[in-house]
N, C-alpha and C. Protein backbone atom coordinates (compact mmCIF):
# COMPACT_ATOMS: atom_id res chain seq x y z
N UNK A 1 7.77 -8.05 -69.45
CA UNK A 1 6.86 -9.19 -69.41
C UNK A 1 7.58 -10.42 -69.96
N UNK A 2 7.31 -10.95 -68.96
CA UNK A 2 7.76 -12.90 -69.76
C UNK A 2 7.36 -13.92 -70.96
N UNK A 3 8.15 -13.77 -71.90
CA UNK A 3 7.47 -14.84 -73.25
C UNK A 3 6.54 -15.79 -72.90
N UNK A 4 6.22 -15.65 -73.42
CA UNK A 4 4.66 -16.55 -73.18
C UNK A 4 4.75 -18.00 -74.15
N UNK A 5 4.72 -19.05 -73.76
CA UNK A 5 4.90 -20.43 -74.64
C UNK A 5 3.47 -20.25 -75.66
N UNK A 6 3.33 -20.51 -76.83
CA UNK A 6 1.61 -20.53 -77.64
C UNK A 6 2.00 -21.42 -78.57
N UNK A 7 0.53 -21.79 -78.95
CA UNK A 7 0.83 -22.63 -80.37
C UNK A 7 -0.73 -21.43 -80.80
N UNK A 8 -0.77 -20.80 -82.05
CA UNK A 8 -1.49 -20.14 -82.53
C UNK A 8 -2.17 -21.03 -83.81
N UNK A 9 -3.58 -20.94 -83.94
CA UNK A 9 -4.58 -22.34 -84.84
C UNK A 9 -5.43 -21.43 -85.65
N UNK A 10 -4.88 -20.88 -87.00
CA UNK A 10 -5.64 -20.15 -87.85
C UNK A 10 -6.93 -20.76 -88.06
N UNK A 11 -8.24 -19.84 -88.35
CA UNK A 11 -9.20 -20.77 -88.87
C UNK A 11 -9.08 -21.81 -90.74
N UNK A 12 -8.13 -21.05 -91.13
CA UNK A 12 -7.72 -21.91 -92.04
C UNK A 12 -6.92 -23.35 -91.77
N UNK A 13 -6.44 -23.60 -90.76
CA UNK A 13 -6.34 -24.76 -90.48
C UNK A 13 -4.74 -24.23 -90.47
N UNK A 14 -3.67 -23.39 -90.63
CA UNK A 14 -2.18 -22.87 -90.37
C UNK A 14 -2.41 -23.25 -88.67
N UNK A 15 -1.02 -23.30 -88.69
CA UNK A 15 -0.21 -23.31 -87.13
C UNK A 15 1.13 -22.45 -86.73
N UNK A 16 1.07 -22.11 -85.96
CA UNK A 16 2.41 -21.59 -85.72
C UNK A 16 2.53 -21.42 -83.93
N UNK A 17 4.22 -22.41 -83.59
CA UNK A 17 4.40 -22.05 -82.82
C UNK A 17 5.33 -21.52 -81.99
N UNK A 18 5.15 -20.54 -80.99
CA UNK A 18 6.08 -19.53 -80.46
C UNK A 18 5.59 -18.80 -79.12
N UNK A 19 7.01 -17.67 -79.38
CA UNK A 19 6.16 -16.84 -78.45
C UNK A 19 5.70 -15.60 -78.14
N UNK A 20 4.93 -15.00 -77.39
CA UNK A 20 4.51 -14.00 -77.41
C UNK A 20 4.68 -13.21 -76.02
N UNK A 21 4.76 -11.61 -76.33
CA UNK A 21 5.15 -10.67 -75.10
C UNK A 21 3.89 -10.03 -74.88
N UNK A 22 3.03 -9.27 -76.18
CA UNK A 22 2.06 -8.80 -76.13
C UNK A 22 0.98 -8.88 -76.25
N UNK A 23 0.24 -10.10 -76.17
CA UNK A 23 -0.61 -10.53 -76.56
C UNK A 23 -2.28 -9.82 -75.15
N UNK A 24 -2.87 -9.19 -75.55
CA UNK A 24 -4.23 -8.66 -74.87
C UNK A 24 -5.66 -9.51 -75.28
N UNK A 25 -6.75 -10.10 -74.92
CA UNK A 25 -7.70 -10.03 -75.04
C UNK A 25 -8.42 -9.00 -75.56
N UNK A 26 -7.99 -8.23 -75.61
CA UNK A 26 -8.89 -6.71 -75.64
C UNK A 26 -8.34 -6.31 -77.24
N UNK A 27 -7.02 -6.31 -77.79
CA UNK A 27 -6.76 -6.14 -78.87
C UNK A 27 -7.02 -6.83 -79.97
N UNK A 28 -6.93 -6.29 -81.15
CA UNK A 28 -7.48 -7.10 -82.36
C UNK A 28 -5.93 -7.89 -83.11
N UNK A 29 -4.83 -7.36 -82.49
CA UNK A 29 -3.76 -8.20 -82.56
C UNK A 29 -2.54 -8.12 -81.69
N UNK A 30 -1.57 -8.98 -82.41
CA UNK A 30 -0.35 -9.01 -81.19
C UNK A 30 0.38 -10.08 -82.17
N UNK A 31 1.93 -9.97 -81.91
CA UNK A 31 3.08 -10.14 -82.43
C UNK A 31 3.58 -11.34 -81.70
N UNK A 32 3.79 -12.57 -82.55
CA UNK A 32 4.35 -13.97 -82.00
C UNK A 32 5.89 -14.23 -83.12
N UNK A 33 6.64 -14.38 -81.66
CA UNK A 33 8.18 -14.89 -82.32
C UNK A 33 8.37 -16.35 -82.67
N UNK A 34 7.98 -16.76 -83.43
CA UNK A 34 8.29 -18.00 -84.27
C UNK A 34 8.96 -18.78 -83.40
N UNK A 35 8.76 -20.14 -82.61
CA UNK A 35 9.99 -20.83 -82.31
C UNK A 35 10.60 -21.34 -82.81
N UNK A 36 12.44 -22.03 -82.76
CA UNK A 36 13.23 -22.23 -83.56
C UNK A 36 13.78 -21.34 -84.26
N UNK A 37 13.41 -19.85 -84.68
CA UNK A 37 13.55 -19.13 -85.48
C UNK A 37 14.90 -18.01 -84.70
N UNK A 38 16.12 -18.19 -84.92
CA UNK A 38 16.71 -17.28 -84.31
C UNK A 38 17.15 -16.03 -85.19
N UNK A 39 16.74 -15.42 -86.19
CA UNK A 39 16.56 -14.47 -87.22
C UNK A 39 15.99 -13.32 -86.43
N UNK A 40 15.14 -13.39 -85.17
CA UNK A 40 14.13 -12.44 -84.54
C UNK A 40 13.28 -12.08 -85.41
N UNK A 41 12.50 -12.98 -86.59
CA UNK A 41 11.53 -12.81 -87.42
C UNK A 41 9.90 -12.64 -85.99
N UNK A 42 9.53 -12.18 -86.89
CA UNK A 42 7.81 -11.59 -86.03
C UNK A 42 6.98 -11.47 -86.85
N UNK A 43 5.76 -12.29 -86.47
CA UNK A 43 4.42 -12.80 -87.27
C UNK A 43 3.79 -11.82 -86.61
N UNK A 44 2.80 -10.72 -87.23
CA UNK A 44 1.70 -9.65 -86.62
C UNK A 44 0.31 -10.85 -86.72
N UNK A 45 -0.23 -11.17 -85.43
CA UNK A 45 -1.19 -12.41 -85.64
C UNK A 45 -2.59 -11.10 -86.13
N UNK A 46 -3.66 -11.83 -86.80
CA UNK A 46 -5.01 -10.62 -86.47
C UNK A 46 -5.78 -11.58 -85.94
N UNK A 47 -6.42 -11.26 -85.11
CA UNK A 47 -7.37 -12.25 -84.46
C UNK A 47 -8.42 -12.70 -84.94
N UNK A 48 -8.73 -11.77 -85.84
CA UNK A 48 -9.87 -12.48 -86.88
C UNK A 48 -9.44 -13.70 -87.39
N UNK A 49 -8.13 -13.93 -87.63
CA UNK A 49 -7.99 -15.35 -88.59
C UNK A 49 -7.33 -15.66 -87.72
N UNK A 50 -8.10 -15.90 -86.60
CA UNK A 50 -7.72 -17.18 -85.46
C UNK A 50 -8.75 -18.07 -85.29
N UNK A 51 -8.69 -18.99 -84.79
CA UNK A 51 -9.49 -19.81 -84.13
C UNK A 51 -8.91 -19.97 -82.83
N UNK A 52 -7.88 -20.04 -82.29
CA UNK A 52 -7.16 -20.11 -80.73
C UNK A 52 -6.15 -19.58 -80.93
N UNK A 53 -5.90 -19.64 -79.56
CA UNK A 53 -4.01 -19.81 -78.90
C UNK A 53 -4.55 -19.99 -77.93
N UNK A 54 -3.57 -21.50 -77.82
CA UNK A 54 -3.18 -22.27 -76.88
C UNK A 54 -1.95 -21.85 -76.01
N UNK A 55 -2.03 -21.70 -75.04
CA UNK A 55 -1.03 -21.50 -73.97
C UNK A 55 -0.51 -23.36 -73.40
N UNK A 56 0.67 -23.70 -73.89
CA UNK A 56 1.19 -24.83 -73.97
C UNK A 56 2.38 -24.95 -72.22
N UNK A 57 2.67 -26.25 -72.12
CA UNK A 57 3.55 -26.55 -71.40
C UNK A 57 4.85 -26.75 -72.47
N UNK A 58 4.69 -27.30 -73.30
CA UNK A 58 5.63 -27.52 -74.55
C UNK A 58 5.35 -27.42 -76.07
N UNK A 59 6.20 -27.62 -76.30
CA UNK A 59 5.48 -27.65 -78.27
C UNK A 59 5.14 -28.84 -78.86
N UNK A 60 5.87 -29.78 -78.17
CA UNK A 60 5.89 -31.27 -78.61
C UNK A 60 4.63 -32.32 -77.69
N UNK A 61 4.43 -31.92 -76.79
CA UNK A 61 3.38 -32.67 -76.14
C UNK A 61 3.91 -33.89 -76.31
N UNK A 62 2.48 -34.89 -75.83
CA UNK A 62 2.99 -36.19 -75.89
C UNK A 62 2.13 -37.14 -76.07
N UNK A 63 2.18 -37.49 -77.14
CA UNK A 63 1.50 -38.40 -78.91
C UNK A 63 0.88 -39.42 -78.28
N UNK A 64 1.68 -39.99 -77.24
CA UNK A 64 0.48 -41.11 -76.58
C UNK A 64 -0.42 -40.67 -75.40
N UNK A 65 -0.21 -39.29 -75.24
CA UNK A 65 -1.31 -39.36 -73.59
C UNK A 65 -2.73 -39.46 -74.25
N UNK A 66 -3.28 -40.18 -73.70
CA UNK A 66 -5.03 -39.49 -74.65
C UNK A 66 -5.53 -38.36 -73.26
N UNK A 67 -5.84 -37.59 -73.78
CA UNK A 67 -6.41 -36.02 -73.26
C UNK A 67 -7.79 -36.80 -72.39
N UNK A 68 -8.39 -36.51 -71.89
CA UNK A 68 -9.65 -36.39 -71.32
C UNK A 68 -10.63 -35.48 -72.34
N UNK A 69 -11.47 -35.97 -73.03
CA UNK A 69 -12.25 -35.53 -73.38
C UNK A 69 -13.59 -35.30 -72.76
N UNK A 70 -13.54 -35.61 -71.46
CA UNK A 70 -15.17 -35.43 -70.78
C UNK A 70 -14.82 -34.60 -69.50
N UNK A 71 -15.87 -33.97 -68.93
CA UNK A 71 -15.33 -33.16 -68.48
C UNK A 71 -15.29 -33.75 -67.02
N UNK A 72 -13.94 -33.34 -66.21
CA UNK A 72 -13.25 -34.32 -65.29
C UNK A 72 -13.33 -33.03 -64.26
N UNK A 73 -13.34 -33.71 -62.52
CA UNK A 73 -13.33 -32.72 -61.55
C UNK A 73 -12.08 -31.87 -61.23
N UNK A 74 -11.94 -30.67 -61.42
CA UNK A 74 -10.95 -29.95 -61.37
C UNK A 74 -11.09 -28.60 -60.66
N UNK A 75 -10.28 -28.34 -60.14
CA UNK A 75 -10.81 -26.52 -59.11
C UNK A 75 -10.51 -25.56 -60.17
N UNK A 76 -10.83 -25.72 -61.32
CA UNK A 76 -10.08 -24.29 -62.18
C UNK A 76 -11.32 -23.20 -61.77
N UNK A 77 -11.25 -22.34 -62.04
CA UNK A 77 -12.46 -21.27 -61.90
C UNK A 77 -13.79 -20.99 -62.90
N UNK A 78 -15.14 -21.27 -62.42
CA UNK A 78 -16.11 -20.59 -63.76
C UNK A 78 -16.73 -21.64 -63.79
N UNK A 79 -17.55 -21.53 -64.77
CA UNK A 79 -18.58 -22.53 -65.33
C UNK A 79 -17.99 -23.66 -66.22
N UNK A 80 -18.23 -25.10 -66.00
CA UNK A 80 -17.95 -26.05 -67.23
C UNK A 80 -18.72 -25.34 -68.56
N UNK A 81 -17.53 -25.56 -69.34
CA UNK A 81 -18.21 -25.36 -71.05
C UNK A 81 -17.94 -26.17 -71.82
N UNK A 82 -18.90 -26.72 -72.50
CA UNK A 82 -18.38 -27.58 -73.82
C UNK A 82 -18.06 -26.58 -75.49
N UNK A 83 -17.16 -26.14 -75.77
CA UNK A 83 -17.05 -25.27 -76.97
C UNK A 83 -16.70 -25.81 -78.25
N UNK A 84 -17.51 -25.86 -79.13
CA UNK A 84 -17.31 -26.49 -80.51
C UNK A 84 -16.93 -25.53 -81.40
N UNK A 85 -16.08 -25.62 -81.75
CA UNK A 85 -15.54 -24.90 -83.20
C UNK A 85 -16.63 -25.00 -84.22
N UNK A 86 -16.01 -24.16 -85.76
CA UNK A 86 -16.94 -24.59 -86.94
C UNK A 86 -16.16 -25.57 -87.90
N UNK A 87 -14.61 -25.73 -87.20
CA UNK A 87 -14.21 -27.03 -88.18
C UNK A 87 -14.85 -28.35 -87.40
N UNK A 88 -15.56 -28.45 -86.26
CA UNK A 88 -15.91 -29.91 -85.53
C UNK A 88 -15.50 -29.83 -84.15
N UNK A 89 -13.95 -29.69 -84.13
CA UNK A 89 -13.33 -30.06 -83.07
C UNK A 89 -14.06 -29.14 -81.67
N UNK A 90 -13.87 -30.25 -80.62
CA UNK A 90 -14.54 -29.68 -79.27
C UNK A 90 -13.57 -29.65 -78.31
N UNK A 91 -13.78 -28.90 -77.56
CA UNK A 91 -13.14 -28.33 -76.32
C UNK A 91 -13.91 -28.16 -74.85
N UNK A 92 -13.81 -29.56 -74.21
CA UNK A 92 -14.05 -29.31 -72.94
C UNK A 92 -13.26 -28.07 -71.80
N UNK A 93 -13.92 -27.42 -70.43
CA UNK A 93 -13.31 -27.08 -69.73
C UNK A 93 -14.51 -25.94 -69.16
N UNK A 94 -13.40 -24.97 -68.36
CA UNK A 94 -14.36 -24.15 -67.54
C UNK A 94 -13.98 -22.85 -68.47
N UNK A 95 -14.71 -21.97 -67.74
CA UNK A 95 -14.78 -20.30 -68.25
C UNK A 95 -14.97 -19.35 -67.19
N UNK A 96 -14.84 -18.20 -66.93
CA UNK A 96 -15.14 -17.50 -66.18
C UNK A 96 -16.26 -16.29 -66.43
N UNK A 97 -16.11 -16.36 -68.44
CA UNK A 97 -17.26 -15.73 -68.74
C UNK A 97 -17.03 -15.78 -70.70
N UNK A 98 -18.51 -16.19 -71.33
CA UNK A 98 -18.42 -15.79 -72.64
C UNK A 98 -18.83 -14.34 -72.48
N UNK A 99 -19.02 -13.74 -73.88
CA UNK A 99 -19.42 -12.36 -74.17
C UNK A 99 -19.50 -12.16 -75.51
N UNK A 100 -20.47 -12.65 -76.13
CA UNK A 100 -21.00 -12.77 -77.69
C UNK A 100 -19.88 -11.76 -78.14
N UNK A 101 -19.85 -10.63 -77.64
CA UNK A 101 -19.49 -9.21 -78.10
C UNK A 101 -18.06 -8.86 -78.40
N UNK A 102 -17.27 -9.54 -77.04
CA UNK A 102 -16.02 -9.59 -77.12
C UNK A 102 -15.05 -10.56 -78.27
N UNK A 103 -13.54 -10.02 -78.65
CA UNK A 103 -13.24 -11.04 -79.55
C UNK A 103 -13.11 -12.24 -78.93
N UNK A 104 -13.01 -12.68 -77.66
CA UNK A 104 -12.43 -14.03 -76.93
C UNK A 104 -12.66 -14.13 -76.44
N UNK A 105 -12.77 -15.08 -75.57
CA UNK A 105 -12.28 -15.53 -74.02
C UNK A 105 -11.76 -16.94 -73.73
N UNK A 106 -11.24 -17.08 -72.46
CA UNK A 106 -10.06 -17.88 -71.49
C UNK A 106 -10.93 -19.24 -71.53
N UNK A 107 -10.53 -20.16 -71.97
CA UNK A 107 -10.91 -21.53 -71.95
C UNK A 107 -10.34 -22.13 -70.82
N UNK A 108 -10.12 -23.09 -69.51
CA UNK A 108 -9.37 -23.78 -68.82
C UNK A 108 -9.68 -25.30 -69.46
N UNK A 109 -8.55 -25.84 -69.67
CA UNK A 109 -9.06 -26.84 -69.88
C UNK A 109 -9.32 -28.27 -69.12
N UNK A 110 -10.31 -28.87 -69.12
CA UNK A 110 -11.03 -30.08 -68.07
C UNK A 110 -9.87 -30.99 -67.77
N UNK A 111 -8.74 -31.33 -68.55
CA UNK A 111 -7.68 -32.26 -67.96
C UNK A 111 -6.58 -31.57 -67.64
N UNK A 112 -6.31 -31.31 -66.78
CA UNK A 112 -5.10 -30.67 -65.51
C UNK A 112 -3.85 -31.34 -65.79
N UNK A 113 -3.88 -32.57 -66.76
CA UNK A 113 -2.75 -33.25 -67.25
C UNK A 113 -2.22 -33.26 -68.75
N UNK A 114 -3.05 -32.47 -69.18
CA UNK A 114 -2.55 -31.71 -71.02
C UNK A 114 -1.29 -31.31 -70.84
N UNK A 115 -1.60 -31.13 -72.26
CA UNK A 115 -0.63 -30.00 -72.50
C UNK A 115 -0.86 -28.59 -73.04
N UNK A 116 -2.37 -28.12 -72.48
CA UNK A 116 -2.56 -26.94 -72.87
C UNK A 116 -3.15 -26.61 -71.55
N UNK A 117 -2.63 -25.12 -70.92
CA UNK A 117 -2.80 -24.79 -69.97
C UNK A 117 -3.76 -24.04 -69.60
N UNK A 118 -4.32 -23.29 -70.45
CA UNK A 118 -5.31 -22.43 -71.19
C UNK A 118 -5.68 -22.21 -72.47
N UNK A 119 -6.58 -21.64 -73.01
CA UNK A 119 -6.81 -21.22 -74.12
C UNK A 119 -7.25 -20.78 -74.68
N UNK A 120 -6.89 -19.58 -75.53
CA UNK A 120 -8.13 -17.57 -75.86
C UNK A 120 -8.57 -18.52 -76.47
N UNK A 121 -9.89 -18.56 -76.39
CA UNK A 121 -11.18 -18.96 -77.81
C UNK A 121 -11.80 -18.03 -78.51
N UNK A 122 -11.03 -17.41 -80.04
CA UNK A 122 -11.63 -16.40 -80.70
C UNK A 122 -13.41 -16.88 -80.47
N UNK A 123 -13.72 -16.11 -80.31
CA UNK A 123 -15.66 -16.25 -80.48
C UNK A 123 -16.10 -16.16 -81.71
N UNK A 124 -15.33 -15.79 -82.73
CA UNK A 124 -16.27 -15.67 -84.65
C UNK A 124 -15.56 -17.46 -84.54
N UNK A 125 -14.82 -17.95 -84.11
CA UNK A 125 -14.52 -19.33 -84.77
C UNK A 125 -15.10 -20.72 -84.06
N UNK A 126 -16.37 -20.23 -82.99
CA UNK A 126 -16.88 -20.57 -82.50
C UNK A 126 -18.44 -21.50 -83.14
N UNK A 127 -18.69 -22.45 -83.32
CA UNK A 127 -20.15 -22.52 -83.72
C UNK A 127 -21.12 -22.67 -82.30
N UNK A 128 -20.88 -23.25 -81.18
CA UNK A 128 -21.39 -23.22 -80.62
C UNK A 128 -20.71 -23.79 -79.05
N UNK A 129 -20.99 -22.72 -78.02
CA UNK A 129 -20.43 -23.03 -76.99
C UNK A 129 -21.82 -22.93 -75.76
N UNK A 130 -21.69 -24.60 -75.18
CA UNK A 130 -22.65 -25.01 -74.14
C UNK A 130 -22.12 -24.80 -72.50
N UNK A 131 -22.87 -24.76 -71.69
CA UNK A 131 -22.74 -24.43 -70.32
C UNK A 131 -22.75 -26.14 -69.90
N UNK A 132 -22.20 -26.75 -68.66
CA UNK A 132 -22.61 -28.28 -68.55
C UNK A 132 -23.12 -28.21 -67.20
């Protein structure tokens, strides 16, 4: 399997970014290689003390685009969602499905011109996610 680009967003407000081989929806964790780090050091993530991973185009993005924050016409698949965290921050885009039950699910996000391509949304770090 192919490294996967992430930036990983503890609910404590930590970051770390890298990459990952194993990462499942279905598991309660998975192992991210630090980028920059050529040691082959490995972070065991637990998904409980996540709030995301972001599936990135880069690590650095770019400081002046402003994102689209409303939600913009795009063919991604699923329902528009508006998803609010419990630190504030919101996240426009589509879904293909929540599931109270499950630890996550696949965010797309509403601007096709980010720099985040997707994104697992742990569901405990969730306060509230709307249908639009």
């Amino acid at each position: 399997m192919e490294p996967i680009k992430v930036i990983v967003r503890y609910v404590n407000g930590k970051v770390i970014k890298g990459f990952t081989q194993n990462f499942s929806p279905n598991k309660n964790r998975f192992h991210l290689h630090p980028a920059g780090k050529t040691s082959g050091e490995v972070v065991e993530v637990q998904m409980k003390d996540l709030k995301a991973m972001f599936y990135v185009r880069d690590f650095v993005g770019n400081a002046q685009y402003q994102e689209q924050k409303h939600s913009v016409e795009t063919k991604t698949p699923g329902q528009k969602v508006e998803v609010t965290f419990m630190d504030g921050e919101v996240l426009i885009g589509s879904t293909l499905s929540i599931d109270p039950e499950r630890l996550g699910f696949f965010l797309f996000p509403a601007d096709p011109k980010g720099n985040n391509v997707k994104v697992f949304v742990v569901t405990s770090a969730v306060e509230e996610a709307r249908f639009l």
